[in-house]
Protein backbone atom coordinates (compact mmCIF):
# COMPACT_ATOMS: atom_id res chain seq x y z
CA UNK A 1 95.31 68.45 90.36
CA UNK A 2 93.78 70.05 93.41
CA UNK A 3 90.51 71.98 94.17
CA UNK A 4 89.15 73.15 97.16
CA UNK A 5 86.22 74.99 98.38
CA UNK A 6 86.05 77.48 101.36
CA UNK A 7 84.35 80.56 102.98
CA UNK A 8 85.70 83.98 103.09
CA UNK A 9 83.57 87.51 104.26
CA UNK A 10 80.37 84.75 103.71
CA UNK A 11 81.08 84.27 99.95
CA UNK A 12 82.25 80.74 98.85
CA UNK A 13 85.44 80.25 96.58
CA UNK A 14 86.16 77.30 94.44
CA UNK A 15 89.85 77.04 93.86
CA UNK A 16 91.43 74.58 91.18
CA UNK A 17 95.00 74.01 91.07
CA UNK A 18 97.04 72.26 88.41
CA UNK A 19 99.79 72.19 90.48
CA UNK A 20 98.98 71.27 94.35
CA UNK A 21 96.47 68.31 95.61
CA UNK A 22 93.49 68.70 97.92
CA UNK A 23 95.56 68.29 101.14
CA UNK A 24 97.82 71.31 100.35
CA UNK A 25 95.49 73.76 98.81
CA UNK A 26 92.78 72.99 101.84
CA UNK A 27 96.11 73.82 104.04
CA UNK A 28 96.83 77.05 101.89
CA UNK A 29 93.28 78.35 102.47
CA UNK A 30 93.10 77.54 106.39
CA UNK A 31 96.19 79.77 106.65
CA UNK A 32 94.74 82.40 104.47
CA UNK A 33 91.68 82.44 106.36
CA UNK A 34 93.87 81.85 109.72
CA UNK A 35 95.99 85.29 108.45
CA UNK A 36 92.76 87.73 107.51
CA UNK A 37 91.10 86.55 110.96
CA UNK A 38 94.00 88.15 112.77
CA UNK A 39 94.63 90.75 110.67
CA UNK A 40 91.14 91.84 111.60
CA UNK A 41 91.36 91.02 115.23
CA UNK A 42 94.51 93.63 115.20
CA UNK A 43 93.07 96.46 112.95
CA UNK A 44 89.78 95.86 113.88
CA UNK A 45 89.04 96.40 110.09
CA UNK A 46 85.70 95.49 108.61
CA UNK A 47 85.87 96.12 105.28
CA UNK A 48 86.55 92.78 103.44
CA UNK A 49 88.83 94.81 100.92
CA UNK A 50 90.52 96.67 102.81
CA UNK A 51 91.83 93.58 105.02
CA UNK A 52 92.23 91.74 101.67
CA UNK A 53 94.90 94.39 100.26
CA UNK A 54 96.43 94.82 103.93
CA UNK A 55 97.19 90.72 103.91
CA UNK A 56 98.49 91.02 100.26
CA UNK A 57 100.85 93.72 101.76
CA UNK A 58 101.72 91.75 104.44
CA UNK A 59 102.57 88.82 102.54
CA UNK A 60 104.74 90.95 99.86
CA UNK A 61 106.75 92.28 103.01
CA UNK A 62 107.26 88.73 104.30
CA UNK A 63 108.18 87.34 100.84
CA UNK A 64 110.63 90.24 100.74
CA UNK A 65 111.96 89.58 103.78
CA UNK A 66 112.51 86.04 103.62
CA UNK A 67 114.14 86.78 99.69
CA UNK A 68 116.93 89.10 101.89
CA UNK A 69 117.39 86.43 104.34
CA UNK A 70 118.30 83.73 101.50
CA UNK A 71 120.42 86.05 99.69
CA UNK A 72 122.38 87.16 102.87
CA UNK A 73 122.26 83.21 103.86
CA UNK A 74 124.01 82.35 100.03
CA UNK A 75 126.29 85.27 100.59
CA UNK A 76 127.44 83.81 103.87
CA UNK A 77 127.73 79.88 102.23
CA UNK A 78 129.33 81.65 99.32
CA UNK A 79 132.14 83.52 101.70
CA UNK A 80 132.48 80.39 103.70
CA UNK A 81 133.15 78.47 100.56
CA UNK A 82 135.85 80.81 99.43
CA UNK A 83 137.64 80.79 103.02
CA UNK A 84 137.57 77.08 103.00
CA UNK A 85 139.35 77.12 99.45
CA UNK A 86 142.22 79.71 100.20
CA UNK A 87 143.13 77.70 103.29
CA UNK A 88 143.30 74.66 101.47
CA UNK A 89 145.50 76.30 98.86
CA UNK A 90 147.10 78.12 101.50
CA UNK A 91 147.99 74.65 103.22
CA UNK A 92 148.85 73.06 99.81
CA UNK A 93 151.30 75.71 99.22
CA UNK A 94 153.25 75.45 102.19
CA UNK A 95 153.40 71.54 101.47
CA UNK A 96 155.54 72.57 99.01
């Protein structure tokens, strides 16, 4: 079990995680923090919300993106896969 505690828009957070120890949720929250910083540096955004619903945004679009690049990744493993077994028959037949 993990917990941390941190600072966001002046309000503190207590976090408690069943899953993660100290070390990675303190690491989670540094990046979150890390993320709305420059996500307010770019938009120059002040409103806490606002730049709250733009990072969950953000984050959606990177999860999506990163979903399309390990189904196009298991596509290509798949195809490779299948190429490497029609040779081998391929070769097997001709053996023969």
């Amino acid at each position: 079990m993990g917990r941390v505690t941190f600072s966001l828009f002046g309000r503190d957070f207590h976090f408690i995680s069943d899953k993660d120890d100290d070390e990675k949720l303190k690491q989670l929250t540094e990046q979150f923090q890390q993320k709305i910083e420059l996500l307010k540096k770019e938009t120059n955004e002040t409103d806490s919300l606002k730049l709250l619903v733009f990072l969950c945004i953000n984050l959606m679009n990177e999860n999506l993106k990163l979903n399309d690049e390990i189904i196009k990744n298991n596509s290509l493993e798949n195809d490779n896969i299948i190429l490497q077994l029609l040779d081998k028959i391929k070769k097997t037949i001709n053996k023969e």
